[in-house]
PDB file of N, CA and C in Angstrom:
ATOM      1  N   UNK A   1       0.850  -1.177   0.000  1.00  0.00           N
ATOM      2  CA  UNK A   1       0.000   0.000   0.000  1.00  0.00           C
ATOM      3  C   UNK A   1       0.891   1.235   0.000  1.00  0.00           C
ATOM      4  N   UNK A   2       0.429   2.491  -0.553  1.00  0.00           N
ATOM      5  CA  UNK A   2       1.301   3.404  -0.845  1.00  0.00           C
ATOM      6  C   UNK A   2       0.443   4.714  -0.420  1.00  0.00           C
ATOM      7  N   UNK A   3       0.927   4.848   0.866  1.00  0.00           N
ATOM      8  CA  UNK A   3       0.633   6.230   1.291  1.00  0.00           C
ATOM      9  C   UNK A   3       1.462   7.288   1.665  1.00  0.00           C
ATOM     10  N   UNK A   4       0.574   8.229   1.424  1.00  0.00           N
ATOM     11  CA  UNK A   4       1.613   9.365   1.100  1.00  0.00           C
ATOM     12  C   UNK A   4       2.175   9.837   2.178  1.00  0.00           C
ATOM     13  N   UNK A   5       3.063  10.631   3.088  1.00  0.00           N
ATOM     14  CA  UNK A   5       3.745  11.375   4.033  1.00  0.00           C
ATOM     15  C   UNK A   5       2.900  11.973   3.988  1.00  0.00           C
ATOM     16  N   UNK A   6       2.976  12.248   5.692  1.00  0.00           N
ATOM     17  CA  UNK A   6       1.835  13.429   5.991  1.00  0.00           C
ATOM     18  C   UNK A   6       2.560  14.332   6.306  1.00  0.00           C
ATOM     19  N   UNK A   7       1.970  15.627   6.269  1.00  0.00           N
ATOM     20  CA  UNK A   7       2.786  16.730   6.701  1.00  0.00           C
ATOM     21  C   UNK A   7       2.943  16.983   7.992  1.00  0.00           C
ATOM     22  N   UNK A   8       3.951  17.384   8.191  1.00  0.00           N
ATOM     23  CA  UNK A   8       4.331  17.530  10.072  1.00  0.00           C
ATOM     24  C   UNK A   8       4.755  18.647  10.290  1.00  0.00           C
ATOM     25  N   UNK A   9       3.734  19.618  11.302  1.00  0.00           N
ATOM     26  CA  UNK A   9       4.305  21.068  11.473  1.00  0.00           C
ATOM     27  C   UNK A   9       5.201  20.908  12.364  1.00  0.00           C
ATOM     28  N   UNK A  10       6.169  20.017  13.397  1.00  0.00           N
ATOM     29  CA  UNK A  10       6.715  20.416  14.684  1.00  0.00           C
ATOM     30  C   UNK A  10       7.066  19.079  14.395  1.00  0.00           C
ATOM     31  N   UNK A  11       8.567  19.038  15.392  1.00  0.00           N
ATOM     32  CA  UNK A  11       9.160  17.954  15.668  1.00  0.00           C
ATOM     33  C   UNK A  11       8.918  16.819  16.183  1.00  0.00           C
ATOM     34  N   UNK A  12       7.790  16.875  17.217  1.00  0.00           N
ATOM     35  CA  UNK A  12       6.667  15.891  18.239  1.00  0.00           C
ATOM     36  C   UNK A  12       6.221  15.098  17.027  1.00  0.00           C
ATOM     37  N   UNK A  13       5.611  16.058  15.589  1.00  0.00           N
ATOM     38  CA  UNK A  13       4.986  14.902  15.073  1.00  0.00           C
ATOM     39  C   UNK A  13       5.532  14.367  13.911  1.00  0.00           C
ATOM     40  N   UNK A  14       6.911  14.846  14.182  1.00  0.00           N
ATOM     41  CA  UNK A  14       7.465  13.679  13.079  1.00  0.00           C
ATOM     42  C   UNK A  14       8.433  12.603  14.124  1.00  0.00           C
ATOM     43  N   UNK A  15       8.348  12.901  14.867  1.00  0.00           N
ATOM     44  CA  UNK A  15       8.740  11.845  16.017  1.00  0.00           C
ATOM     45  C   UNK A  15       7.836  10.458  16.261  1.00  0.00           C
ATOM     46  N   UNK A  16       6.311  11.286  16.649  1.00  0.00           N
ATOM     47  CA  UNK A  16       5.680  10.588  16.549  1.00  0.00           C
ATOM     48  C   UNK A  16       5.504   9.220  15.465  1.00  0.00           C
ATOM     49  N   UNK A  17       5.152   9.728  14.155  1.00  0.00           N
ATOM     50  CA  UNK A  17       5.514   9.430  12.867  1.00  0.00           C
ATOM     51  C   UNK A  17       6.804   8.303  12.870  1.00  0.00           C
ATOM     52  N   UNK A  18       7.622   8.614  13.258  1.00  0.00           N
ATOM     53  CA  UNK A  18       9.225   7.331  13.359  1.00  0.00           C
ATOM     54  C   UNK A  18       8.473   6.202  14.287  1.00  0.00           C
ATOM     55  N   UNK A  19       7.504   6.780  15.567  1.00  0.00           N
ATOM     56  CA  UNK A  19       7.831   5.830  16.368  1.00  0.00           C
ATOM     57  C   UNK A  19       6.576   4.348  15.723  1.00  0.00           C
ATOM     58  N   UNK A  20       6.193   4.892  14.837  1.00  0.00           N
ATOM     59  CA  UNK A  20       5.104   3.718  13.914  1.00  0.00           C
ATOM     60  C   UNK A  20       6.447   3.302  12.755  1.00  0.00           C
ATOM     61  N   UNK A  21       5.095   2.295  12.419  1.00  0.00           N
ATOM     62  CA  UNK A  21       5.759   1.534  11.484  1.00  0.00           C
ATOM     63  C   UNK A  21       5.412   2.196  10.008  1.00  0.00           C
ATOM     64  N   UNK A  22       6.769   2.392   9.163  1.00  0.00           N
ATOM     65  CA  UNK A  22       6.859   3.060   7.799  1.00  0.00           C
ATOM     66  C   UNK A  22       6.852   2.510   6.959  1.00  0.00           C
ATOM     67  N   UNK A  23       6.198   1.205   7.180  1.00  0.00           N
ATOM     68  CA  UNK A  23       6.907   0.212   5.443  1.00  0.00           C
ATOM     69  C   UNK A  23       5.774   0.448   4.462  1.00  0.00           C
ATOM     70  N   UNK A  24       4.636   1.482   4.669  1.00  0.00           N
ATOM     71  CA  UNK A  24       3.505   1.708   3.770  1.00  0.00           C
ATOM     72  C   UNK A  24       3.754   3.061   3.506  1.00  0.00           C
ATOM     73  N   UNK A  25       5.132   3.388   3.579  1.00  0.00           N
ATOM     74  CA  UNK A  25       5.763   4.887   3.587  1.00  0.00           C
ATOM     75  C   UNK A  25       6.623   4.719   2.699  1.00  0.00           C
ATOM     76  N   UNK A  26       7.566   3.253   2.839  1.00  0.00           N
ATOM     77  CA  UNK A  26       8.718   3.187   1.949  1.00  0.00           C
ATOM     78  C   UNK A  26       8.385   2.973   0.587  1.00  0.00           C
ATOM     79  N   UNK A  27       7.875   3.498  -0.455  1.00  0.00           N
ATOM     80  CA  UNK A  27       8.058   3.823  -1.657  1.00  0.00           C
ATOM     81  C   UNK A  27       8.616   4.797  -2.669  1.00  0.00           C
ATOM     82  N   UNK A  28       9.291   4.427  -3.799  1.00  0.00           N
ATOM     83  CA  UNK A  28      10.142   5.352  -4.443  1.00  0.00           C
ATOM     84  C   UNK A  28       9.766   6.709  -4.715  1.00  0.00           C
ATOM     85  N   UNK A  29       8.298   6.707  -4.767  1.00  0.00           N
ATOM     86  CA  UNK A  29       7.482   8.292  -4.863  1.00  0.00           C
ATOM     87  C   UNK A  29       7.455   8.569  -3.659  1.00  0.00           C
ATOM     88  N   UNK A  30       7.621   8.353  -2.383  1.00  0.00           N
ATOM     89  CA  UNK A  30       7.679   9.261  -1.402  1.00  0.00           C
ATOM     90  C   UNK A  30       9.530   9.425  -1.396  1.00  0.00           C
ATOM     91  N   UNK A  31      10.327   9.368  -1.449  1.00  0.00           N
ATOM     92  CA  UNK A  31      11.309   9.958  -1.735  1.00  0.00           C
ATOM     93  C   UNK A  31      11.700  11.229  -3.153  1.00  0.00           C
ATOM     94  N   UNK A  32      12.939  12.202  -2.684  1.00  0.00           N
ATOM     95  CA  UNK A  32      13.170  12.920  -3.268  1.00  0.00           C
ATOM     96  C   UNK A  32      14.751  13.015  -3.432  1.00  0.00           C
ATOM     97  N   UNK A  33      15.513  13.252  -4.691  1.00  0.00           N
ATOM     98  CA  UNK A  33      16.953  13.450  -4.396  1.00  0.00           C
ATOM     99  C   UNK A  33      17.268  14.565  -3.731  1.00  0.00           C
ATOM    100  N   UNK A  34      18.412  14.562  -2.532  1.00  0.00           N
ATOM    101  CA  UNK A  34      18.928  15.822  -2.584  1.00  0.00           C
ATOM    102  C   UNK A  34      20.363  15.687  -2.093  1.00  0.00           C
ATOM    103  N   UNK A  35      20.484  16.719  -2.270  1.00  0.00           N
ATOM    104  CA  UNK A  35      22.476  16.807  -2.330  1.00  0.00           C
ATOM    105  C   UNK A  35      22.939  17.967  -1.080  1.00  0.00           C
ATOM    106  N   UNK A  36      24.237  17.188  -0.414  1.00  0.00           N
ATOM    107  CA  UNK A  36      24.736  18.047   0.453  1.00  0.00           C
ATOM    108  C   UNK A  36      25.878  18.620   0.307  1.00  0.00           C
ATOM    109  N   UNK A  37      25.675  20.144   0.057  1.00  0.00           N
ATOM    110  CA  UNK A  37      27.086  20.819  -0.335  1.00  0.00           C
ATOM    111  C   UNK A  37      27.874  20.949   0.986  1.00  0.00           C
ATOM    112  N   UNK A  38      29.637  19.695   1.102  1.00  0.00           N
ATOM    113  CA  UNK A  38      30.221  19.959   2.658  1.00  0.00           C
ATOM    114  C   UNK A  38      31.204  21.116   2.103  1.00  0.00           C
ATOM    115  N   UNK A  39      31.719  20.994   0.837  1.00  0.00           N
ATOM    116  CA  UNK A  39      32.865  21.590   0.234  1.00  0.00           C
ATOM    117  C   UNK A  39      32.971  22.880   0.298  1.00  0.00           C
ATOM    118  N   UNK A  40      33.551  23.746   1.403  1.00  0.00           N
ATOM    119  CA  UNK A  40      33.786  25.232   1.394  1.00  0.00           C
ATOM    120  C   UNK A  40      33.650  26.077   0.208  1.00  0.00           C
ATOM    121  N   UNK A  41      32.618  27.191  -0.186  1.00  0.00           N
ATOM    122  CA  UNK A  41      33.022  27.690  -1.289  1.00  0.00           C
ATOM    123  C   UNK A  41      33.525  29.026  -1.184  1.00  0.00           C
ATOM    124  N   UNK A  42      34.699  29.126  -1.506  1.00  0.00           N
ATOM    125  CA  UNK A  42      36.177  29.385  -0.906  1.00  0.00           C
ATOM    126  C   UNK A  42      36.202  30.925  -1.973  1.00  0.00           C
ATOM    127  N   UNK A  43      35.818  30.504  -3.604  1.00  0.00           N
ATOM    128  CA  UNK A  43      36.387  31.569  -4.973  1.00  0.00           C
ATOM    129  C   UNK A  43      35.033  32.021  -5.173  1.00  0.00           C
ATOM    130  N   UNK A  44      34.844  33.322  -5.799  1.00  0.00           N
ATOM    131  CA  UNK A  44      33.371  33.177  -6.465  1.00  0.00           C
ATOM    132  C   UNK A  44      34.163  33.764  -7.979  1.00  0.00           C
ATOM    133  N   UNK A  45      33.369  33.990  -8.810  1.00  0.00           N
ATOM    134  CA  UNK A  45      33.658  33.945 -10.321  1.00  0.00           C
ATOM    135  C   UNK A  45      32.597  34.806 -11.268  1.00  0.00           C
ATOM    136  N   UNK A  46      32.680  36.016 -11.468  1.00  0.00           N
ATOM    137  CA  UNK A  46      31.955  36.705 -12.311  1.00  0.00           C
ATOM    138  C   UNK A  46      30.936  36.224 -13.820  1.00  0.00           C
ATOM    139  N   UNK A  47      30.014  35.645 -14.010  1.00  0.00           N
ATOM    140  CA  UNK A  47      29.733  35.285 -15.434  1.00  0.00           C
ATOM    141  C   UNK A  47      28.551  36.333 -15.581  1.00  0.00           C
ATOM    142  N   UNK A  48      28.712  36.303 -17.449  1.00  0.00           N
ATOM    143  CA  UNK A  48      27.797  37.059 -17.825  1.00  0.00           C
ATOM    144  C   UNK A  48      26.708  36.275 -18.663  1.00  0.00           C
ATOM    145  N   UNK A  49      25.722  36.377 -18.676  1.00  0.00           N
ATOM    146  CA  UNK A  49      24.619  35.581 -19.642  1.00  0.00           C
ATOM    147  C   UNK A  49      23.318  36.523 -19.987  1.00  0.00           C
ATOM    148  N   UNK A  50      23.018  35.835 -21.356  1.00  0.00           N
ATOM    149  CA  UNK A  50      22.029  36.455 -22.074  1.00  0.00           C
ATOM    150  C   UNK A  50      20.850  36.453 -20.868  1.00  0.00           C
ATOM    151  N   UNK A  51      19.974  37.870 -20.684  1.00  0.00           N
ATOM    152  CA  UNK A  51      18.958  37.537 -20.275  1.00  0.00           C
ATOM    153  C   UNK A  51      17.663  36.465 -20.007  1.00  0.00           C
ATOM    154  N   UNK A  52      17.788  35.585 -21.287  1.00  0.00           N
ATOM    155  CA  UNK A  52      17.255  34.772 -21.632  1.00  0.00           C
ATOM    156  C   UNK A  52      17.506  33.411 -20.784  1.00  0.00           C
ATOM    157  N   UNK A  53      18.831  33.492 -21.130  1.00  0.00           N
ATOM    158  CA  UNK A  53      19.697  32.258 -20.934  1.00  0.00           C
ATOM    159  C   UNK A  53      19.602  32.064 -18.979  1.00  0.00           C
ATOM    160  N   UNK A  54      19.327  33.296 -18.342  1.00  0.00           N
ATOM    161  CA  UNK A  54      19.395  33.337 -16.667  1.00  0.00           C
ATOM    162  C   UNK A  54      17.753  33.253 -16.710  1.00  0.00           C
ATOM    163  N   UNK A  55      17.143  33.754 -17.544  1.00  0.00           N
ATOM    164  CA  UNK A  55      15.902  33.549 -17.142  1.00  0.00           C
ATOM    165  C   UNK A  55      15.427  31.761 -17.169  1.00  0.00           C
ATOM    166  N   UNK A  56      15.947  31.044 -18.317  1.00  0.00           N
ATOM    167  CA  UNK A  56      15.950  29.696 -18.300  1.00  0.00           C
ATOM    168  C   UNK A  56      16.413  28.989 -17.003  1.00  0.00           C
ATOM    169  N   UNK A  57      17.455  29.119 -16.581  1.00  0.00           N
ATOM    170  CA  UNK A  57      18.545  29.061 -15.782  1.00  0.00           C
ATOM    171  C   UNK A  57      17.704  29.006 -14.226  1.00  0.00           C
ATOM    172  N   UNK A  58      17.113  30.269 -14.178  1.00  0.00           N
ATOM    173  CA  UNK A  58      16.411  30.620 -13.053  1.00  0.00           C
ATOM    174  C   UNK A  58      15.027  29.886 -12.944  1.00  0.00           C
ATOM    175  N   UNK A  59      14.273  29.373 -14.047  1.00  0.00           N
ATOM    176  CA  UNK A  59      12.990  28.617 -14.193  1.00  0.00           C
ATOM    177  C   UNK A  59      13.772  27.253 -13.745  1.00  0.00           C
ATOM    178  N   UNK A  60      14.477  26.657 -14.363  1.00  0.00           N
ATOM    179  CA  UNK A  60      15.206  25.100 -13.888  1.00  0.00           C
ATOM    180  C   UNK A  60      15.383  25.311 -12.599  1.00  0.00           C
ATOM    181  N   UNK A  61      15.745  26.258 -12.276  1.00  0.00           N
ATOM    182  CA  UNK A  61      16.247  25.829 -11.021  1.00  0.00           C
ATOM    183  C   UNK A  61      14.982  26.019  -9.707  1.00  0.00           C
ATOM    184  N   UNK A  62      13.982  26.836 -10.305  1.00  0.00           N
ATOM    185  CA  UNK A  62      12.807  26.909  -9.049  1.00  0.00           C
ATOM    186  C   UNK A  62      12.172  25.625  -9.536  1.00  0.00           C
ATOM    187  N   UNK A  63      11.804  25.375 -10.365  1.00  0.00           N
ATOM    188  CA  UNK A  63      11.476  23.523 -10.673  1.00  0.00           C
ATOM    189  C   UNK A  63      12.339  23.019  -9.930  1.00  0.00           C
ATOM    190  N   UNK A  64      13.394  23.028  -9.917  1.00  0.00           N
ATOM    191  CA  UNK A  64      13.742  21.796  -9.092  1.00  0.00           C
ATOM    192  C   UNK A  64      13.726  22.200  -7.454  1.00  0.00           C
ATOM    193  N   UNK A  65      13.347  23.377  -7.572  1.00  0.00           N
ATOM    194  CA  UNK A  65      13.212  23.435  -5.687  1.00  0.00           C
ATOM    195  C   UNK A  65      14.704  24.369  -5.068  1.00  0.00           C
ATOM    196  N   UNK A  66      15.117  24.969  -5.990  1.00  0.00           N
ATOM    197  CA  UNK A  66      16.348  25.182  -5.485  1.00  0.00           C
ATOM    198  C   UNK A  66      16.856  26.567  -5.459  1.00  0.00           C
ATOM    199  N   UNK A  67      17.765  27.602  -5.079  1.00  0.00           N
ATOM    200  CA  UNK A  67      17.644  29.022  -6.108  1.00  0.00           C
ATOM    201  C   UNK A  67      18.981  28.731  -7.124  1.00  0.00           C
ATOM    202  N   UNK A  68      19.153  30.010  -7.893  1.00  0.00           N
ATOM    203  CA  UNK A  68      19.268  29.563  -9.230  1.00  0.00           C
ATOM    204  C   UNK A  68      21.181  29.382  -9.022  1.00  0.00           C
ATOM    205  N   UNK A  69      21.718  30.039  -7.809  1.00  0.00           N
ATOM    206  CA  UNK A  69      22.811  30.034  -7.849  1.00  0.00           C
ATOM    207  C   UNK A  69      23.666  28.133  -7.335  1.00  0.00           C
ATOM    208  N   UNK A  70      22.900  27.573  -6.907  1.00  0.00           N
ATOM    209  CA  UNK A  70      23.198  25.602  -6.174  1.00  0.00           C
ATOM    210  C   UNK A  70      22.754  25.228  -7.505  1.00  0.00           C
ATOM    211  N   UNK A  71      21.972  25.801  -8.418  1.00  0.00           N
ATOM    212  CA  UNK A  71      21.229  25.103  -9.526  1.00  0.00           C
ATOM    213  C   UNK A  71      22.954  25.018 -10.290  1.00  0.00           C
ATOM    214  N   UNK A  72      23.303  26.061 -10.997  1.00  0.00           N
ATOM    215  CA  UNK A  72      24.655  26.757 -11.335  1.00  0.00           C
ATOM    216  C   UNK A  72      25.661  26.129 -11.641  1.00  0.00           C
ATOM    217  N   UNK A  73      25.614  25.034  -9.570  1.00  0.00           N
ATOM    218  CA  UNK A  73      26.922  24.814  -8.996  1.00  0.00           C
ATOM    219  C   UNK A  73      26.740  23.092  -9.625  1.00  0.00           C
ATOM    220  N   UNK A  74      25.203  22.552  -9.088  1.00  0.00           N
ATOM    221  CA  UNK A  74      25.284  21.378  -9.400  1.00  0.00           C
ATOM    222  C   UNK A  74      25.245  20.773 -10.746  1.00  0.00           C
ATOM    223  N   UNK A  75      24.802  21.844 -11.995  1.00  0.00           N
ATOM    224  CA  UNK A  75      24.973  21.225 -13.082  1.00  0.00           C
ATOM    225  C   UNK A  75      26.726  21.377 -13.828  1.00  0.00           C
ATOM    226  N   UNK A  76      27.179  22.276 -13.291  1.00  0.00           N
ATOM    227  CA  UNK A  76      28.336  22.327 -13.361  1.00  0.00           C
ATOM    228  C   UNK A  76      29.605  20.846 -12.692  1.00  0.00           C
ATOM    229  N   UNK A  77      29.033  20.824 -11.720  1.00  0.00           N
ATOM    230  CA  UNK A  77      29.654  19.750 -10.972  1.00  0.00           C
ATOM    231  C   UNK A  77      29.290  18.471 -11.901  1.00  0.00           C
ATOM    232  N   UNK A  78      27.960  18.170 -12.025  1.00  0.00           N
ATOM    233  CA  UNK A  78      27.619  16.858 -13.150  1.00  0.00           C
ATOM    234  C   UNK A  78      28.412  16.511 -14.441  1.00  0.00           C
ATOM    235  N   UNK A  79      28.423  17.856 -14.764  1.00  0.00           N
ATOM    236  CA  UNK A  79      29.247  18.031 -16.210  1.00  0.00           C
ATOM    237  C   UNK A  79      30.670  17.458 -16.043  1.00  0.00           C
ATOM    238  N   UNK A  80      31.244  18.141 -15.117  1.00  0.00           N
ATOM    239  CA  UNK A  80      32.591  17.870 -14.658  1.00  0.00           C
ATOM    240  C   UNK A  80      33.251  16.542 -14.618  1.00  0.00           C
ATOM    241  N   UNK A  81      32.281  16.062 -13.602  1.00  0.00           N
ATOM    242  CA  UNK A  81      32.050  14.530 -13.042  1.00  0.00           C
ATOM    243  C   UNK A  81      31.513  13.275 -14.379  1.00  0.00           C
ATOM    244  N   UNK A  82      30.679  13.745 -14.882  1.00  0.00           N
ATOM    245  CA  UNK A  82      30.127  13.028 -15.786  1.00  0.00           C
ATOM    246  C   UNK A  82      31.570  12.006 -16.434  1.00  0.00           C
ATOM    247  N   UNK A  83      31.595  10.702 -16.525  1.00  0.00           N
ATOM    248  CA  UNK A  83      32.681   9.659 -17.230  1.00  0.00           C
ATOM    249  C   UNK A  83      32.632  10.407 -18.576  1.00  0.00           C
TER     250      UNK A  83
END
């Protein structure tokens, strides 16, 4: 059975929430990716882009939940990384 997470305003009730059983919780749609930046960011770096191109830039990145400057960092990092 696949039910959804409930929302929890306060810590009590997501406590609560742990202290039951989640295995009608554990499905791949109730998860989300996310990424933890530990790596100091130490340089920053001037770029310039077409209006257009930040306005795109800035739509991707509120879709994914994020602001547009981690959006920036992580497709940059993918690229990098990518084999």
């Amino acid at each position: 059975m696949n039910k959804p997470l409930p929302k929890m305003n306060s810590d009590q009730e997501a406590e609560d929430l742990l202290e039951q059983d989640l295995t009608d919780y554990l499905v791949p749609e109730n998860f989300t990716k996310t990424t933890f930046e530990f790596a100091p960011k130490d340089k920053s770096i001037t770029l310039r882009l077409s209006l257009e191109l930040l306005t795109a830039v800035k739509n991707a990145a509120r879709a994914q939940g994020m602001n547009y400057q981690k959006y920036i960092r992580e497709v940059l990092e993918q690229s990098v990384l990518r084999p």
